[in-house]
N, C-alpha and C. Protein backbone atom coordinates (compact mmCIF):
# COMPACT_ATOMS: atom_id res chain seq x y z
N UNK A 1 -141.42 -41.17 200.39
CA UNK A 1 -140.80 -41.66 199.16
C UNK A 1 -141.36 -43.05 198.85
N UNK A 2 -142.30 -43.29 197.94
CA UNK A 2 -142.54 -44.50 197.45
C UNK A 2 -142.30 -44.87 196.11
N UNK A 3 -141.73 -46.46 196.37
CA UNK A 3 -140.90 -46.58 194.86
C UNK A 3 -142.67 -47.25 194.08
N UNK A 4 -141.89 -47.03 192.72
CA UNK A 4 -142.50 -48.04 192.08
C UNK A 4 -143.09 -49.05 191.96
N UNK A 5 -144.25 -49.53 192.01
CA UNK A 5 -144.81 -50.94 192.20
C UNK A 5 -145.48 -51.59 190.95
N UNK A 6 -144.83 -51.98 190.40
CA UNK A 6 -145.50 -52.81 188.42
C UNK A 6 -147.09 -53.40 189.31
N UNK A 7 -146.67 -54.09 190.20
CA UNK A 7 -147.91 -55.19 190.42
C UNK A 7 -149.06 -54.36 191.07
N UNK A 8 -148.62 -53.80 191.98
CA UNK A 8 -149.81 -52.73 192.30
C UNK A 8 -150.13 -52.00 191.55
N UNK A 9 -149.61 -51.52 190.25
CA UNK A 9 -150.02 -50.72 189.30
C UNK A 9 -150.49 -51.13 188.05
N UNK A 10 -150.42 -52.45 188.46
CA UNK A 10 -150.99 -53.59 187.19
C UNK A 10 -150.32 -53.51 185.73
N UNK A 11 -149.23 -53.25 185.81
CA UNK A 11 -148.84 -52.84 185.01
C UNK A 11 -147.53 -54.29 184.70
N UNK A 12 -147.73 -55.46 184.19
CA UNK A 12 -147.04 -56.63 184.33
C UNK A 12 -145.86 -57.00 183.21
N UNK A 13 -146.23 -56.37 182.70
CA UNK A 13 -144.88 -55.74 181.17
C UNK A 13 -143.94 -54.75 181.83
N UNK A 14 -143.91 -54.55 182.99
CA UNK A 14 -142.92 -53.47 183.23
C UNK A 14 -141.55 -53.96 183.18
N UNK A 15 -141.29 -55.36 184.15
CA UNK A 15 -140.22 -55.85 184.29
C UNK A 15 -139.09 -56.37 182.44
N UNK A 16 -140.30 -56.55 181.56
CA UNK A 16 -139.96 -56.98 180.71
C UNK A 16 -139.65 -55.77 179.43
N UNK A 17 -140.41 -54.53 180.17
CA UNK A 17 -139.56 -53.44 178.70
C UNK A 17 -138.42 -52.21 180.06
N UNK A 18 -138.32 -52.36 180.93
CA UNK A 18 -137.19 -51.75 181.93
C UNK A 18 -136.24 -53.26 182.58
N UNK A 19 -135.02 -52.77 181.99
CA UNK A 19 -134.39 -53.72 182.46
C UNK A 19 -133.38 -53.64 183.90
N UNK A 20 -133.57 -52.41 184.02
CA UNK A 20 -132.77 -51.83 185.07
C UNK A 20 -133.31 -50.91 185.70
N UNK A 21 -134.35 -51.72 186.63
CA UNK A 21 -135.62 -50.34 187.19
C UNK A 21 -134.65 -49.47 188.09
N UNK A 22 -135.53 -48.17 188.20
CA UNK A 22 -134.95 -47.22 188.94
C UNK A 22 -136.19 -45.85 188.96
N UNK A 23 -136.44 -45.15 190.05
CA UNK A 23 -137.31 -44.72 190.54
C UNK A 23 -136.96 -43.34 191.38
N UNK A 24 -137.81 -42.74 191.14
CA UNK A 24 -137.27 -41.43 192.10
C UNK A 24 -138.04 -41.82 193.35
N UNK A 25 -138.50 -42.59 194.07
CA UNK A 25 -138.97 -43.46 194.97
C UNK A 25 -137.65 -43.70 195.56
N UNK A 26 -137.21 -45.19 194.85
CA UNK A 26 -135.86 -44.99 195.55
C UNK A 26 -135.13 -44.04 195.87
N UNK A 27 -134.56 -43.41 194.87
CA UNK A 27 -133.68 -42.19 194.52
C UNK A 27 -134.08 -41.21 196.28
N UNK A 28 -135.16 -41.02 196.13
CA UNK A 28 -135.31 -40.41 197.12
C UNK A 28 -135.29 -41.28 198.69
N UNK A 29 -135.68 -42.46 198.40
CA UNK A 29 -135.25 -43.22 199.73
C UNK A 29 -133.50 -43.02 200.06
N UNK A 30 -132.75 -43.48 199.00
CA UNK A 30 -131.22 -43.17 198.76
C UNK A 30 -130.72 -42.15 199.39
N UNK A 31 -130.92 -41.24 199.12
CA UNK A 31 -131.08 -39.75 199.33
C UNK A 31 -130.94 -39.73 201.16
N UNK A 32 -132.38 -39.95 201.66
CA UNK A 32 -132.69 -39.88 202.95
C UNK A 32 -131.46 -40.63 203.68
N UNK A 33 -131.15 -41.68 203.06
CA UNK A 33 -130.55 -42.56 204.11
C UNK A 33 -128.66 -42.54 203.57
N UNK A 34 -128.85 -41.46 203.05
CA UNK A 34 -126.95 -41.22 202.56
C UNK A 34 -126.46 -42.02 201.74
N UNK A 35 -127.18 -42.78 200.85
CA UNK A 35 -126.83 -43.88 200.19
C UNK A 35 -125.68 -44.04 199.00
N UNK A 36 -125.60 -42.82 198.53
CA UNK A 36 -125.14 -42.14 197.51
C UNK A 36 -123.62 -41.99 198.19
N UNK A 37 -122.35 -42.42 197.45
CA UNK A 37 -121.17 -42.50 197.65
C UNK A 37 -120.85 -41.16 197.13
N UNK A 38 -121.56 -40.35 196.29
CA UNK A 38 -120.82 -39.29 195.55
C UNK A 38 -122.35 -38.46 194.63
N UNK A 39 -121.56 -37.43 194.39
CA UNK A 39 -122.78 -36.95 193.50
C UNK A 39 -123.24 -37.73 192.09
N UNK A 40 -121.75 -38.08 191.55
CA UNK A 40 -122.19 -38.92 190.08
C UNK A 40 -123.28 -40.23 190.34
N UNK A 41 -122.96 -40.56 191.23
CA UNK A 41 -123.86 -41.71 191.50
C UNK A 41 -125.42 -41.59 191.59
N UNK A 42 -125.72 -40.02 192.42
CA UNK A 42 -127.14 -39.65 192.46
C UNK A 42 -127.42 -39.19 190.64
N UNK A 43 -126.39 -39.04 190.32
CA UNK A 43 -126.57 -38.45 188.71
C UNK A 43 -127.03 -39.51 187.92
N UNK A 44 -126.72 -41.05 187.86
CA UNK A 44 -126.38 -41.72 187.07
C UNK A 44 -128.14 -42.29 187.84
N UNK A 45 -128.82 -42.16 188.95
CA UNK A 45 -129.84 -42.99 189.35
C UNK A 45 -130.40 -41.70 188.20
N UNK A 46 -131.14 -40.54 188.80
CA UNK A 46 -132.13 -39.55 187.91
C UNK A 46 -132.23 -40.03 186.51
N UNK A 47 -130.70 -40.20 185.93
CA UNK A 47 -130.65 -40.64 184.75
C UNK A 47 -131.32 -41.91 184.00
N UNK A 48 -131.11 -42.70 184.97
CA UNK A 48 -131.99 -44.22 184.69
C UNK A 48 -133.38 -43.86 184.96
N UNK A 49 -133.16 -43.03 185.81
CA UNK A 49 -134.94 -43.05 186.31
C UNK A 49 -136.14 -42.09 184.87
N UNK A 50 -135.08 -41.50 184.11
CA UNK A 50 -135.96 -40.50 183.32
C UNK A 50 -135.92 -41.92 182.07
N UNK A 51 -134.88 -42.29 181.83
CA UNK A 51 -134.80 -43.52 181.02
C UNK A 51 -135.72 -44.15 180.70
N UNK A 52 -135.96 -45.13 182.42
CA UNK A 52 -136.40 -45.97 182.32
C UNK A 52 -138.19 -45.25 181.55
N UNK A 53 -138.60 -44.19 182.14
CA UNK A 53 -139.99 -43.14 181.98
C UNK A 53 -140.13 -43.57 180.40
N UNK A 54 -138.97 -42.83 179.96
CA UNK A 54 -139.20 -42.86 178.61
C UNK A 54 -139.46 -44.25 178.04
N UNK A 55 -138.22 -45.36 177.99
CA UNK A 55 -138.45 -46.86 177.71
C UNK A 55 -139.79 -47.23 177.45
N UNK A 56 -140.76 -47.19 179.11
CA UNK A 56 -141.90 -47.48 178.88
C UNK A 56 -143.14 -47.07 178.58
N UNK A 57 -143.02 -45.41 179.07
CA UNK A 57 -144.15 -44.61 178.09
C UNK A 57 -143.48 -44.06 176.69
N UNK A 58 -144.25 -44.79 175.86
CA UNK A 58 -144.29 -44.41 174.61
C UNK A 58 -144.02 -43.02 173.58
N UNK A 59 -143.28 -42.62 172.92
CA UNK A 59 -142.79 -41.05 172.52
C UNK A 59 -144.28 -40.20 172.62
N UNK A 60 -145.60 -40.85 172.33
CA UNK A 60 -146.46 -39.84 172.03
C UNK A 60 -147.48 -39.91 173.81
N UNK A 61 -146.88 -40.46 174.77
CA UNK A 61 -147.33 -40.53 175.77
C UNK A 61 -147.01 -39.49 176.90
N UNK A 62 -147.88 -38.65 177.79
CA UNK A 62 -147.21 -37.29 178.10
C UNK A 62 -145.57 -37.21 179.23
N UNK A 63 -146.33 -38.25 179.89
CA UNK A 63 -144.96 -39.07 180.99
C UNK A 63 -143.38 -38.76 180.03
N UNK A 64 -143.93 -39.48 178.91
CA UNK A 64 -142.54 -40.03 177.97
C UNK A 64 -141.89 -38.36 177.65
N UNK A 65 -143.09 -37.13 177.57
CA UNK A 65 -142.21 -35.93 176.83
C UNK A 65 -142.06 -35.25 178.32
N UNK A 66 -142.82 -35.80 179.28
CA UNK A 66 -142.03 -34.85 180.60
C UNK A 66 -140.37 -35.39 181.24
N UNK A 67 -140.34 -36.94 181.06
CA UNK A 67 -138.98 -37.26 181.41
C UNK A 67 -137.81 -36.69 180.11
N UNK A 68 -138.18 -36.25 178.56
CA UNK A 68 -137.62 -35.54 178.36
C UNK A 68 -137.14 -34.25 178.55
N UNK A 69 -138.05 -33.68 178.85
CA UNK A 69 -137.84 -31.92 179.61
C UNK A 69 -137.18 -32.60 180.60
N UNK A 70 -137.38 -33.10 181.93
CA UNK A 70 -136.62 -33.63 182.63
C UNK A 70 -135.58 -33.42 182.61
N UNK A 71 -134.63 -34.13 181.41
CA UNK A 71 -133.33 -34.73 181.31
C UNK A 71 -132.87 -33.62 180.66
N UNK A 72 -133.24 -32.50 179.82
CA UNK A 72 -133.08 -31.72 179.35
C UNK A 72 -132.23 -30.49 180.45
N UNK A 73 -133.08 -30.44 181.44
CA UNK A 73 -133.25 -29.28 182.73
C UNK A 73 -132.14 -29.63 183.32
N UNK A 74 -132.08 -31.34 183.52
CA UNK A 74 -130.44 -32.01 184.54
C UNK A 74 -129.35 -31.40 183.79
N UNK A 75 -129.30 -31.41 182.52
CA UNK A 75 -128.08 -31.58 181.50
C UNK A 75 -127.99 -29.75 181.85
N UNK A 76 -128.83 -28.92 181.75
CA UNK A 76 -128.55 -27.18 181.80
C UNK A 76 -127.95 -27.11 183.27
N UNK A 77 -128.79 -27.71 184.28
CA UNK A 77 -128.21 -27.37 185.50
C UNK A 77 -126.79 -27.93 185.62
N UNK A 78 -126.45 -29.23 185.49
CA UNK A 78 -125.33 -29.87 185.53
C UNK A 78 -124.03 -29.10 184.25
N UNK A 79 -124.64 -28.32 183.44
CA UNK A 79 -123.26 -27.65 182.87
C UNK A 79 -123.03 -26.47 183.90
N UNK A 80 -123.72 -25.82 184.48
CA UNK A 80 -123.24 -24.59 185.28
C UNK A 80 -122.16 -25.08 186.23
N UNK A 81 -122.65 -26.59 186.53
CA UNK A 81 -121.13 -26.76 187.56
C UNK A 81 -119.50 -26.66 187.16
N UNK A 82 -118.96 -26.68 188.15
CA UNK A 82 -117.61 -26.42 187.32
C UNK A 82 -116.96 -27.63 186.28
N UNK A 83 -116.53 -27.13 185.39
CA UNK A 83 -116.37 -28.35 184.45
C UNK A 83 -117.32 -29.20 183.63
N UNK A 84 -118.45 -28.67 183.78
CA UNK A 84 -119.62 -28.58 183.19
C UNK A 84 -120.09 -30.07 183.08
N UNK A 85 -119.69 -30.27 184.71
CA UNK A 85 -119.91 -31.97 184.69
C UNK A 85 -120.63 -32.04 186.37
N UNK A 86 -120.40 -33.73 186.71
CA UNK A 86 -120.71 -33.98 187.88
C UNK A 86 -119.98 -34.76 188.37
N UNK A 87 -119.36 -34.76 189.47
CA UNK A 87 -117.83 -35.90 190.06
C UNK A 87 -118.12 -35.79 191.41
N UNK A 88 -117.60 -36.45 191.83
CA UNK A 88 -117.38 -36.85 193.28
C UNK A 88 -117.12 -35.36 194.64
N UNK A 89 -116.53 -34.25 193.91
CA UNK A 89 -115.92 -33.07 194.22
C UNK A 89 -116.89 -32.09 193.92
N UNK A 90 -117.30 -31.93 192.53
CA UNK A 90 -117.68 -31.06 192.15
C UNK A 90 -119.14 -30.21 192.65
N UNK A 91 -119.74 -31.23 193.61
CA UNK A 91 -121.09 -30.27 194.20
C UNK A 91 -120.30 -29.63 195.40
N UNK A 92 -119.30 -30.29 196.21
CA UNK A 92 -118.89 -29.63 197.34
C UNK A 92 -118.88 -28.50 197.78
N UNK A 93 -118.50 -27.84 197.23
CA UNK A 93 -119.15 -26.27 197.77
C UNK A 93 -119.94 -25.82 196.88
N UNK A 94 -120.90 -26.49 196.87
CA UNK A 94 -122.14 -25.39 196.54
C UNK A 94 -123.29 -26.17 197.55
């Protein structure tokens, strides 16, 4: 799992158009190490993380229309759960 790196990626505008980085890097470090108090919480990182995708690649940039499919795919899977949501309970048995 490796997060994000603006500076290794030369990319020095990052900090300044994401204001609330977030990474499936982390997400997945998180993950490994139980970090996650609940499912909403792993919900609410993916969420920033497709965000943040979009924020900085541009609508006509391909990144920018895959974190839409992305978020698209979370929102179908996440209605099948019960209540057609995500809570603290609701992955438990599955």
């Amino acid at each position: 799992c490796e997060r994000v790196d603006p500076v290794a990626l030369k990319i020095p505008d990052y900090f300044e158009m994401v204001k609330e980085p977030m990474d499936f890097g982390t997400v997945c470090n998180k993950l490994e190490q139980k970090a996650y108090p609940s499912p909403a919480e792993w919900v609410s990182d993916v969420r920033l993380t497709l965000a943040n995708a979009m924020t900085f690649n541009g609508p006509e940039h391909p990144i920018h229309g895959m974190a839409v499919e992305m978020s698209g795919l979370l929102d179908k899977e996440l209605e099948k759960l019960p209540g057609g949501t995500v809570d603290a309970t609701s992955l438990a048995s599955h």
